[in-house]
C-alpha atoms as a PDB file:
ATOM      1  CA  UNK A   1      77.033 -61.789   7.648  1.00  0.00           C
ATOM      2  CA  UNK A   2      77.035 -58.552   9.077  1.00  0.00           C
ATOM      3  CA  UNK A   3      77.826 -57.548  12.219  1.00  0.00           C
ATOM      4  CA  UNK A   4      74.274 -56.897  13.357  1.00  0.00           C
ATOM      5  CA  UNK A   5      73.029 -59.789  12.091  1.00  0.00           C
ATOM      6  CA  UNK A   6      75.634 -61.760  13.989  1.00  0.00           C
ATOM      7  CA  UNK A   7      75.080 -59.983  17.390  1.00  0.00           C
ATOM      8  CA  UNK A   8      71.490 -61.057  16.491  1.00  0.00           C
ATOM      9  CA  UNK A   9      71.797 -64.591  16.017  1.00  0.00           C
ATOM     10  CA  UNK A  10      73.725 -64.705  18.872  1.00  0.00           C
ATOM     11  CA  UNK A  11      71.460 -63.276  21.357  1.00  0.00           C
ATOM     12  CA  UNK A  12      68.763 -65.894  19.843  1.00  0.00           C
ATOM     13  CA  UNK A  13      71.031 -68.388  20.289  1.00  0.00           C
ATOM     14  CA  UNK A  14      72.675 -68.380  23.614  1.00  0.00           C
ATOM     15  CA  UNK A  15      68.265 -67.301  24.783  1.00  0.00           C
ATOM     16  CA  UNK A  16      67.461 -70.637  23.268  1.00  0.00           C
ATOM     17  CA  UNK A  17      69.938 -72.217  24.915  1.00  0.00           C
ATOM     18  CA  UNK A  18      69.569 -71.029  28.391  1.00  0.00           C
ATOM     19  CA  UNK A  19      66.099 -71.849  28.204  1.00  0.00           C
ATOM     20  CA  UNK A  20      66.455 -75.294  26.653  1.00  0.00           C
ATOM     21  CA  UNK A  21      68.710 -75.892  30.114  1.00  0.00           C
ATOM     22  CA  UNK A  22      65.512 -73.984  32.019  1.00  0.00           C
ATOM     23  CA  UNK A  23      67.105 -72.139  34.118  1.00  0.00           C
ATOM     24  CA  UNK A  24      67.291 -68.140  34.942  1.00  0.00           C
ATOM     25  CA  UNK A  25      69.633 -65.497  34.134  1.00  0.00           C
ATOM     26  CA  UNK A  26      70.276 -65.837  37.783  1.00  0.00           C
ATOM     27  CA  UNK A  27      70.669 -69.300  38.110  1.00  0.00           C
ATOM     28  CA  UNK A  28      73.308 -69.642  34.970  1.00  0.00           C
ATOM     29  CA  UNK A  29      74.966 -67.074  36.734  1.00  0.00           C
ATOM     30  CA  UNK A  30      75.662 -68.855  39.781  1.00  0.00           C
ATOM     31  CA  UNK A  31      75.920 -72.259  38.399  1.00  0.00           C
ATOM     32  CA  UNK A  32      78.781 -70.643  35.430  1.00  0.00           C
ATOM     33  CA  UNK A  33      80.682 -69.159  38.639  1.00  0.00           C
ATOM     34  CA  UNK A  34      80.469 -72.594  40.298  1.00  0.00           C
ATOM     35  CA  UNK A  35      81.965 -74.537  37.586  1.00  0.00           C
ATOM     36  CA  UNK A  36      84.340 -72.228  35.983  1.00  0.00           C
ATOM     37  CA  UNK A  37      85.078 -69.849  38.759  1.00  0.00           C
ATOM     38  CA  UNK A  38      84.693 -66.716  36.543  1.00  0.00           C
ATOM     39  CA  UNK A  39      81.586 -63.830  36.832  1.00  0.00           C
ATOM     40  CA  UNK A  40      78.633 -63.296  34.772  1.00  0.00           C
ATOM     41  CA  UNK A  41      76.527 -61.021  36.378  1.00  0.00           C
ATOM     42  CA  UNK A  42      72.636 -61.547  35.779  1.00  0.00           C
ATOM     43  CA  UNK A  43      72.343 -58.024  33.803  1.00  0.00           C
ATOM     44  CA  UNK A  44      75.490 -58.758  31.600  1.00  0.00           C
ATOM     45  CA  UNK A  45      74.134 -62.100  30.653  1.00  0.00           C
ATOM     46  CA  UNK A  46      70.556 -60.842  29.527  1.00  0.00           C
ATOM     47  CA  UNK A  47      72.471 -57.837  27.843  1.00  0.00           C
ATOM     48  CA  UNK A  48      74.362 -60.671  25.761  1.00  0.00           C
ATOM     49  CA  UNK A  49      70.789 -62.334  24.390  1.00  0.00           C
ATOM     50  CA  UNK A  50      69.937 -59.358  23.088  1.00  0.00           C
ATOM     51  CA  UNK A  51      68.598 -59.968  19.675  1.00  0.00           C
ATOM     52  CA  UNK A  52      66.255 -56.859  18.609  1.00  0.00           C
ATOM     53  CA  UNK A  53      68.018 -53.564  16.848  1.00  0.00           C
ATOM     54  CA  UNK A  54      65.991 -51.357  18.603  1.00  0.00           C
ATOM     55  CA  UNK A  55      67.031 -52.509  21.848  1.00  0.00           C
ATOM     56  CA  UNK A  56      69.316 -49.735  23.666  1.00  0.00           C
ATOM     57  CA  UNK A  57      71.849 -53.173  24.789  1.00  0.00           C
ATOM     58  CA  UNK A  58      72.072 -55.038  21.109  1.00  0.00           C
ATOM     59  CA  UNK A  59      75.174 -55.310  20.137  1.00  0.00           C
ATOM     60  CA  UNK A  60      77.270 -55.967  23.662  1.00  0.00           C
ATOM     61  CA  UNK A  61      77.564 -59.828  22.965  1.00  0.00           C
ATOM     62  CA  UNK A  62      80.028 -58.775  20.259  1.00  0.00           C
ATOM     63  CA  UNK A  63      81.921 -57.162  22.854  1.00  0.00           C
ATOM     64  CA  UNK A  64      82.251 -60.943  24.756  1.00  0.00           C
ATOM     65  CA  UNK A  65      86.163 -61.922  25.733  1.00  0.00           C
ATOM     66  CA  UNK A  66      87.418 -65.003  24.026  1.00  0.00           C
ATOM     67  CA  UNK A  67      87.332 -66.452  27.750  1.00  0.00           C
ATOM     68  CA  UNK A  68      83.499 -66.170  28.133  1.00  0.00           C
ATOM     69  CA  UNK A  69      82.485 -67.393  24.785  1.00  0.00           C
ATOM     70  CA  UNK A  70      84.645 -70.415  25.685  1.00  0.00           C
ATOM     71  CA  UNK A  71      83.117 -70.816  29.093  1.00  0.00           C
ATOM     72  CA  UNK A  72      79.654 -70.128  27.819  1.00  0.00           C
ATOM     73  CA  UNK A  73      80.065 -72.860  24.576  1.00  0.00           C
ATOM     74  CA  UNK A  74      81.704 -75.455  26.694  1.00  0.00           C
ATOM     75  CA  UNK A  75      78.588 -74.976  29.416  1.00  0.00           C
ATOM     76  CA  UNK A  76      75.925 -75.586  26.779  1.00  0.00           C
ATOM     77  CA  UNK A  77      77.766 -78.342  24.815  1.00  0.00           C
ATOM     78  CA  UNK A  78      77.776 -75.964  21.706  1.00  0.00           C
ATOM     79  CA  UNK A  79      81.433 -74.709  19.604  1.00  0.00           C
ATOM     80  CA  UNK A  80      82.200 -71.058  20.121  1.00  0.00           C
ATOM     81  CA  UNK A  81      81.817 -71.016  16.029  1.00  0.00           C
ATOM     82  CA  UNK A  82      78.059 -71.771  16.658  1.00  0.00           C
ATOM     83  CA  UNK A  83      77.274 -69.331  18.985  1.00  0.00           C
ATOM     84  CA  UNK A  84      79.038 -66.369  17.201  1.00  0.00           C
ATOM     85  CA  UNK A  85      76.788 -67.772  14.018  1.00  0.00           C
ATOM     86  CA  UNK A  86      79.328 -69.230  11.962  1.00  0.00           C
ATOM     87  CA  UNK A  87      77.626 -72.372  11.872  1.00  0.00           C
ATOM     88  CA  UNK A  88      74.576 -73.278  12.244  1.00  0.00           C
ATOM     89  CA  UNK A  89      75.709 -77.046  13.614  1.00  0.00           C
ATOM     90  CA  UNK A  90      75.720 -76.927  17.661  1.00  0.00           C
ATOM     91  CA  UNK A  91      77.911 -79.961  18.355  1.00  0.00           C
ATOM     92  CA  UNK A  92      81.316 -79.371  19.443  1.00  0.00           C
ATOM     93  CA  UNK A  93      82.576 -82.501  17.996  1.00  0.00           C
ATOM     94  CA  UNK A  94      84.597 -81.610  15.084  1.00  0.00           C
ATOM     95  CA  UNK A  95      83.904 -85.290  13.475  1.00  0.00           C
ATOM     96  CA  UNK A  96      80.774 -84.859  13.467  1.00  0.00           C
ATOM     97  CA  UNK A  97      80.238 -81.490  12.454  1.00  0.00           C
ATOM     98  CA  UNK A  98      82.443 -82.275   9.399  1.00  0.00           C
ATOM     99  CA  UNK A  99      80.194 -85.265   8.420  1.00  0.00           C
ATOM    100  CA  UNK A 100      77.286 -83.317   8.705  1.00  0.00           C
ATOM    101  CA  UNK A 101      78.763 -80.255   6.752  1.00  0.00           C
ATOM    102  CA  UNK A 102      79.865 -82.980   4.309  1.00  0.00           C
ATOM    103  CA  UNK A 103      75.868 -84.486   4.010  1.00  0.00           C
ATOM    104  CA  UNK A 104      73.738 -82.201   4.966  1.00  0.00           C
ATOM    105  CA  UNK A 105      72.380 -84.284   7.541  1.00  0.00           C
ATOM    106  CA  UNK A 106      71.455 -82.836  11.056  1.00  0.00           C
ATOM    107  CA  UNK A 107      73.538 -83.903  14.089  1.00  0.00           C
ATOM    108  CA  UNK A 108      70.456 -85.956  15.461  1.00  0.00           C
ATOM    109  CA  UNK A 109      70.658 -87.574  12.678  1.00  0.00           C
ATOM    110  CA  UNK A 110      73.468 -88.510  12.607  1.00  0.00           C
ATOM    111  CA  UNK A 111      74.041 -89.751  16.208  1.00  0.00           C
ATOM    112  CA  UNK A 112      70.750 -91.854  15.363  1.00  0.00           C
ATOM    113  CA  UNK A 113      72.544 -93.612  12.286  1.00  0.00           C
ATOM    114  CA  UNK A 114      75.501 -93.973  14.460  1.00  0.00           C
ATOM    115  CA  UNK A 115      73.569 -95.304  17.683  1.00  0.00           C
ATOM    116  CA  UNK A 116      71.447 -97.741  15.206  1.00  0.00           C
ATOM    117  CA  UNK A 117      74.006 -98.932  13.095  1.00  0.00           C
ATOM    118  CA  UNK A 118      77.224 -98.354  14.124  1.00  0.00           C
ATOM    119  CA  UNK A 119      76.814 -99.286  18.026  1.00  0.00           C
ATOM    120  CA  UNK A 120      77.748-102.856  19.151  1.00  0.00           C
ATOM    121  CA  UNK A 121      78.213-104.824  22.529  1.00  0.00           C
ATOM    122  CA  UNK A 122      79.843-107.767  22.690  1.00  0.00           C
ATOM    123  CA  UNK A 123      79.953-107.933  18.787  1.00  0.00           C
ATOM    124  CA  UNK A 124      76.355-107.348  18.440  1.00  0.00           C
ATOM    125  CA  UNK A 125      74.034-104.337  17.414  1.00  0.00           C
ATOM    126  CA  UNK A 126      71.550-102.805  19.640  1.00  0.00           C
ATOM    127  CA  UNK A 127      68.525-104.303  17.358  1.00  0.00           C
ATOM    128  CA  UNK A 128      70.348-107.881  18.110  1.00  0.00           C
ATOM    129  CA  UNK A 129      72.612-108.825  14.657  1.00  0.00           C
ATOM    130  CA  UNK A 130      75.444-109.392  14.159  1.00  0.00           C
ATOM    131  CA  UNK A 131      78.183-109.418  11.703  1.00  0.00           C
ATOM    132  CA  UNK A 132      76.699-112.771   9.482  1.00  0.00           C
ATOM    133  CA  UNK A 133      73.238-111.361   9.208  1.00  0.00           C
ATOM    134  CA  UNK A 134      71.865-109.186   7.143  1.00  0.00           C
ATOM    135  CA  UNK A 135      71.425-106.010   9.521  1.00  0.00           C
ATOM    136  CA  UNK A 136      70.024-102.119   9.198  1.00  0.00           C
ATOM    137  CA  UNK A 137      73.477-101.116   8.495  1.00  0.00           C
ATOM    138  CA  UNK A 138      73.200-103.732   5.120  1.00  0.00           C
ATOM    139  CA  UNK A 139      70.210-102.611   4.328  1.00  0.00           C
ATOM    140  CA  UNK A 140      71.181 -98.855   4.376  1.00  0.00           C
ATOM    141  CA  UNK A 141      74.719 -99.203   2.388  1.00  0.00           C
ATOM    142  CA  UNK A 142      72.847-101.526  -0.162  1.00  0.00           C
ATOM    143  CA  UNK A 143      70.291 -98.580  -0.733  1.00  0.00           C
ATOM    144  CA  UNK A 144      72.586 -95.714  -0.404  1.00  0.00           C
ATOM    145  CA  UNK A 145      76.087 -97.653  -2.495  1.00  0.00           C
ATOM    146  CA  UNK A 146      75.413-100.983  -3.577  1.00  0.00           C
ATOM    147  CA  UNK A 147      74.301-102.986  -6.617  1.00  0.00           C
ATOM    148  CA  UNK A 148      70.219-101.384  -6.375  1.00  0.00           C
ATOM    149  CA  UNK A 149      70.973 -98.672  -8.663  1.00  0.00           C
ATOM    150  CA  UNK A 150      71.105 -94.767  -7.386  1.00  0.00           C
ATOM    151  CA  UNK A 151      69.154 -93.966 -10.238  1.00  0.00           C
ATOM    152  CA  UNK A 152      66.007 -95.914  -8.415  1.00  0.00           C
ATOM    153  CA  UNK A 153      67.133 -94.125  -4.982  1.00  0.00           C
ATOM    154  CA  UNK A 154      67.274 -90.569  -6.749  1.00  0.00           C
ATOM    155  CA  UNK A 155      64.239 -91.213  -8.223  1.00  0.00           C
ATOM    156  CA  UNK A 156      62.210 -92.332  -5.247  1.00  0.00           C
ATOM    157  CA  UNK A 157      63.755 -89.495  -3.424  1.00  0.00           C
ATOM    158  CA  UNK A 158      62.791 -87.002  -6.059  1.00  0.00           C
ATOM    159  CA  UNK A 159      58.882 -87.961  -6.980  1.00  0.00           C
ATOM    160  CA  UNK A 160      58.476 -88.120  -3.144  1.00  0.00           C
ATOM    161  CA  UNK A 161      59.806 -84.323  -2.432  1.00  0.00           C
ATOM    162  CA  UNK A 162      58.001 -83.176  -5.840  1.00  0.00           C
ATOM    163  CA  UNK A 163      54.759 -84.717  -4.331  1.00  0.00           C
ATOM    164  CA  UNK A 164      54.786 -83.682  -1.326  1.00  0.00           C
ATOM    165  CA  UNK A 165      55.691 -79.810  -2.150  1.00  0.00           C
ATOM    166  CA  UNK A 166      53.010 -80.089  -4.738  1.00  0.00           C
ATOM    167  CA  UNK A 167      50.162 -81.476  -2.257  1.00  0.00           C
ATOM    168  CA  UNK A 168      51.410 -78.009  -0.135  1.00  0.00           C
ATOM    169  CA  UNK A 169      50.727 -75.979  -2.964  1.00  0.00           C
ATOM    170  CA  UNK A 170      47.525 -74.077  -3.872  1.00  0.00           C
ATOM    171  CA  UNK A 171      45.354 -76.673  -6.270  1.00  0.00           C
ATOM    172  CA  UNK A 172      44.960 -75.794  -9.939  1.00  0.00           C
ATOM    173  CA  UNK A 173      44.341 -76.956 -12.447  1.00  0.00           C
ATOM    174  CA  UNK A 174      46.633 -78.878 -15.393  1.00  0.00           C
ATOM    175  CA  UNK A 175      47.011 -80.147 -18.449  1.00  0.00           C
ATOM    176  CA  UNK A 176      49.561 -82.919 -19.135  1.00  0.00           C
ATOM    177  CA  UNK A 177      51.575 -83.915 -21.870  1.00  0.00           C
ATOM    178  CA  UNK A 178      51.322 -86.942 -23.974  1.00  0.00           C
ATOM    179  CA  UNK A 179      54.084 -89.167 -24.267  1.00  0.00           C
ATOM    180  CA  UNK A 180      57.660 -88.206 -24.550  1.00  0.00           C
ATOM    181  CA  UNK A 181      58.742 -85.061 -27.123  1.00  0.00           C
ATOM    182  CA  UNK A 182      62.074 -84.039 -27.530  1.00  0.00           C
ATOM    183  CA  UNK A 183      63.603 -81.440 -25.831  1.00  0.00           C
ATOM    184  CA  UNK A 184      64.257 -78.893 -27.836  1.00  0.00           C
ATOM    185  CA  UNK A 185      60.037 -78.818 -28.399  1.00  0.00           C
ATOM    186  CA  UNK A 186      58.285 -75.774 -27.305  1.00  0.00           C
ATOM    187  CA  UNK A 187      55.387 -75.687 -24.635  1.00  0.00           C
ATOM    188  CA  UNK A 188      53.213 -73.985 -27.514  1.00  0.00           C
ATOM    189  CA  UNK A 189      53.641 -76.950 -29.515  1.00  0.00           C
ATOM    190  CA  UNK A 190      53.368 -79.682 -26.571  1.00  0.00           C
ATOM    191  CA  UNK A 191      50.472 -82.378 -27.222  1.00  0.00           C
ATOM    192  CA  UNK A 192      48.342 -81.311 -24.182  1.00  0.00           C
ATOM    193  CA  UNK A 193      46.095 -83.779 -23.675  1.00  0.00           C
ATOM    194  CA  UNK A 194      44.748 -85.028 -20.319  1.00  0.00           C
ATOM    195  CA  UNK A 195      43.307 -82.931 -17.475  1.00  0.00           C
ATOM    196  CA  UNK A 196      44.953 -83.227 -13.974  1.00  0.00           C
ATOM    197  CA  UNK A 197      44.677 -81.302 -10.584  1.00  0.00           C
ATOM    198  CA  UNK A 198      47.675 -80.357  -8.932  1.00  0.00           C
ATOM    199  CA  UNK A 199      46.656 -82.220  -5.719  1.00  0.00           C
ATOM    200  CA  UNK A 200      45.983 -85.339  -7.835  1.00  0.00           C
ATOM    201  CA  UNK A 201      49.418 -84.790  -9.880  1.00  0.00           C
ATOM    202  CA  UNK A 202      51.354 -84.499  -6.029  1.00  0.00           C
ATOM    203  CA  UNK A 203      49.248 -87.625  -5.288  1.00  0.00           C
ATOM    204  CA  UNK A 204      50.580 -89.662  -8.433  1.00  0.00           C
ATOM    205  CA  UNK A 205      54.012 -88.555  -7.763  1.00  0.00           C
ATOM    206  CA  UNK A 206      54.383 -89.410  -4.096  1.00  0.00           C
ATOM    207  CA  UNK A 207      52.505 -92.896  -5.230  1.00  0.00           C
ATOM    208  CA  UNK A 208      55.692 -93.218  -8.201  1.00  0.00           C
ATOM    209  CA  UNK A 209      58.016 -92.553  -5.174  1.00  0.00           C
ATOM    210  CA  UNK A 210      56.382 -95.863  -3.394  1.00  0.00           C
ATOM    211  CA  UNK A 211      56.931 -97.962  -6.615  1.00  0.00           C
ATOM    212  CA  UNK A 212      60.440 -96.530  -7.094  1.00  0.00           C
ATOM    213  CA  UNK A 213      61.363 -97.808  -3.722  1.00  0.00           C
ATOM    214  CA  UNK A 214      59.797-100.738  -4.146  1.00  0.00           C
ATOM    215  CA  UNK A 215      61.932-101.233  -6.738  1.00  0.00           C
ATOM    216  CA  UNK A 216      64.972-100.865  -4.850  1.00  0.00           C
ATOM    217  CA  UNK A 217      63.548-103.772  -2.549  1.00  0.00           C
ATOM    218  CA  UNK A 218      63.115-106.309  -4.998  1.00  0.00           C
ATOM    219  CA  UNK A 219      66.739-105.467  -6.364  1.00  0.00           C
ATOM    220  CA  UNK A 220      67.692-106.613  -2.848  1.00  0.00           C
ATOM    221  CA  UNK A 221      65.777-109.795  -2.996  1.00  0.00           C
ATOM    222  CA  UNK A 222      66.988-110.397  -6.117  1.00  0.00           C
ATOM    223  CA  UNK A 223      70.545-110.148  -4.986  1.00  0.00           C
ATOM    224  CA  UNK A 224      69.828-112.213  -2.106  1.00  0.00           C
ATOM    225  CA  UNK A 225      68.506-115.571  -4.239  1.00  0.00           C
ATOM    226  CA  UNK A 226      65.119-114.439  -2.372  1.00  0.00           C
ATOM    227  CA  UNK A 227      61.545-114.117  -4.597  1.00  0.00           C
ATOM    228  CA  UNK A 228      59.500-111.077  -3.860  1.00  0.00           C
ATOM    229  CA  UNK A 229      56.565-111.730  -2.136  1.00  0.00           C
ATOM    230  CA  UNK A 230      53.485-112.661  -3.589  1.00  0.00           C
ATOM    231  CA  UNK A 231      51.441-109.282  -4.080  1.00  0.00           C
ATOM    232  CA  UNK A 232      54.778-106.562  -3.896  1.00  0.00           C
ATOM    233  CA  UNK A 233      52.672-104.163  -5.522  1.00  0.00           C
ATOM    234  CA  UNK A 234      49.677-104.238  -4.071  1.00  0.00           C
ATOM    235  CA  UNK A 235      51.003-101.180  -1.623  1.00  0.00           C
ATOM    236  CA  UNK A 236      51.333 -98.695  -4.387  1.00  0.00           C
ATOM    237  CA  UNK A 237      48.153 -97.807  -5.920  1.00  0.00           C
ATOM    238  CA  UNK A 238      49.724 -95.535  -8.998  1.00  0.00           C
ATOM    239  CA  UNK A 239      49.119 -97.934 -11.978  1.00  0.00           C
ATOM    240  CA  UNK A 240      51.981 -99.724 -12.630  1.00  0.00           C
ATOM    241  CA  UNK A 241      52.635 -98.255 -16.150  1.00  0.00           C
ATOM    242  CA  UNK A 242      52.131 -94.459 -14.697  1.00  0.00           C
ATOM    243  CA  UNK A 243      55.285 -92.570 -15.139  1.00  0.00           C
ATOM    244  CA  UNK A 244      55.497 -88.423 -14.519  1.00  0.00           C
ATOM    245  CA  UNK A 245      54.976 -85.981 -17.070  1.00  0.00           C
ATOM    246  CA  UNK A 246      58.888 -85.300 -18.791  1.00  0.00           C
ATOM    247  CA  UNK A 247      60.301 -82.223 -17.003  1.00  0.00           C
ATOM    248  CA  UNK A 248      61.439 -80.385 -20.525  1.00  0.00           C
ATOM    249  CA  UNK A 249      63.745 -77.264 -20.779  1.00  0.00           C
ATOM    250  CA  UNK A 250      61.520 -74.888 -19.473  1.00  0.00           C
ATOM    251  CA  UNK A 251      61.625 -76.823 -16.078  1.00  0.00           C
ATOM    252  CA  UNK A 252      58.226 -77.786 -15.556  1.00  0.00           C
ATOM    253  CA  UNK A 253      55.836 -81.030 -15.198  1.00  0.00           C
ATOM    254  CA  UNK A 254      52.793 -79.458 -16.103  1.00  0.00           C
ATOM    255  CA  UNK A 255      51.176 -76.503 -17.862  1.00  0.00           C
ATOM    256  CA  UNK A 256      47.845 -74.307 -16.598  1.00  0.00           C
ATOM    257  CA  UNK A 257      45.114 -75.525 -18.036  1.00  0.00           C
ATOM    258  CA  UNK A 258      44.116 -73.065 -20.622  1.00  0.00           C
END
């Protein structure tokens, strides 16, 4: 990151911030003098959300003391690392920005999953169970680690992102493959046999996803001594012997339609 783009992300930034709070340039003033005792005139703190090049000021919130980052951070409940850009995580808890760096997950997220599954009173969860029942937080470590199969989960999660970035796409139209070939087989030499738009391939995918998680549910039955109920796949209207085209060496699902 260069320096410009730094003194640009922080302008944005500590902008978005002030006017998340809704207050003025005036206002944070006096309220940051209040708390912290130390002064931020009105002109210095617009100067600092600078975030355009060809603004005459861009640049002076690189020239910001150590001590007004840190009173500035702690006032919007950000780290000083996210306001000078080196993350892009706001949350000054260093737990949870580590398990957020570590998954990927956003910090709402993560206090949600923590709030829903983690939080107890008096030895029971906010939704009402408790340790002997089977709970959200089962649920979500038999999905995510237990005896379902990740292969179901990463295929679920797969089909559904392919289908829904396809559906966003423009529509063509596309010829799929029959069967399974071997990998090593050239599109040129592919068995192209059936006639597909792309908006009806997305659809077929994100329908896969459905019975790929439905999957994962009656694996949890299963291991529970409970039967399915009557009719389990009556929510996914893919046929049940649909499966995706084979994504071959040259990365793709489908080919133009000649």
């Amino acid at each position: 990151m260069t320096l410009n783009e730094q003194s640009k992300k922080m302008g944005e930034r500590l902008k978005a911030l002030r006017e998340k709070k809704g207050i003025s340039h005036s206002k944070l003033s006096s309220e940051l003098f209040e708390k912290y005792k130390i002064g931020f005139d009105k002109t210095t703190l617009m100067n600092y959300e600078v975030n355009c090049e060809c603004h005459t000021k861009f640049g002076k919130n690189l020239g910001m003391g150590a001590d007004r980052l840190f009173v500035l951070a702690d006032f919007y409940g950000v780290s000083t690392d996210y306001l000078l850009g080196i993350t892009d995580i706001p949350t000054a808890d260093i737990n949870i920005r580590a398990i957020c760096d570590y998954t990927g997950l956003t910090e709402a997220s993560i206090d949600f999953l923590h709030w829903y599954i983690s939080e107890k009173r008096n030895d029971t969860y906010i939704d009402g169970f408790t340790e002997d029942m089977f709970s959200p937080k089962n649920l979500i470590n038999e999905i995510l680690g237990g005896d379902t199969s990740s292969s179901s989960l990463d295929g679920f999660v797969s089909e559904f992102c392919h289908g829904v970035n396809g559906a966003a796409e423009p529509e063509t139209d596309l010829m799929i493959a029959r069967g399974s070939t071997p990998d090593d087989i050239k599109v040129s030499e592919m068995d192209w046999s059936e006639h597909v738009s792309s908006r009806e391939l997305a659809r077929l995918r994100m329908e896969h996803a459905k019975a790929e998680f439905l999957r994962i549910d009656h694996c949890i039955l299963k291991l529970h001594g409970i039967l399915p109920p009557s009719g389990l796949r009556r929510f996914c209207a893919a046929p049940a012997d649909w499966r995706p085209p084979r994504t071959g060496r040259h990365g793709a699902f489908s080919h133009p339609a000649a």
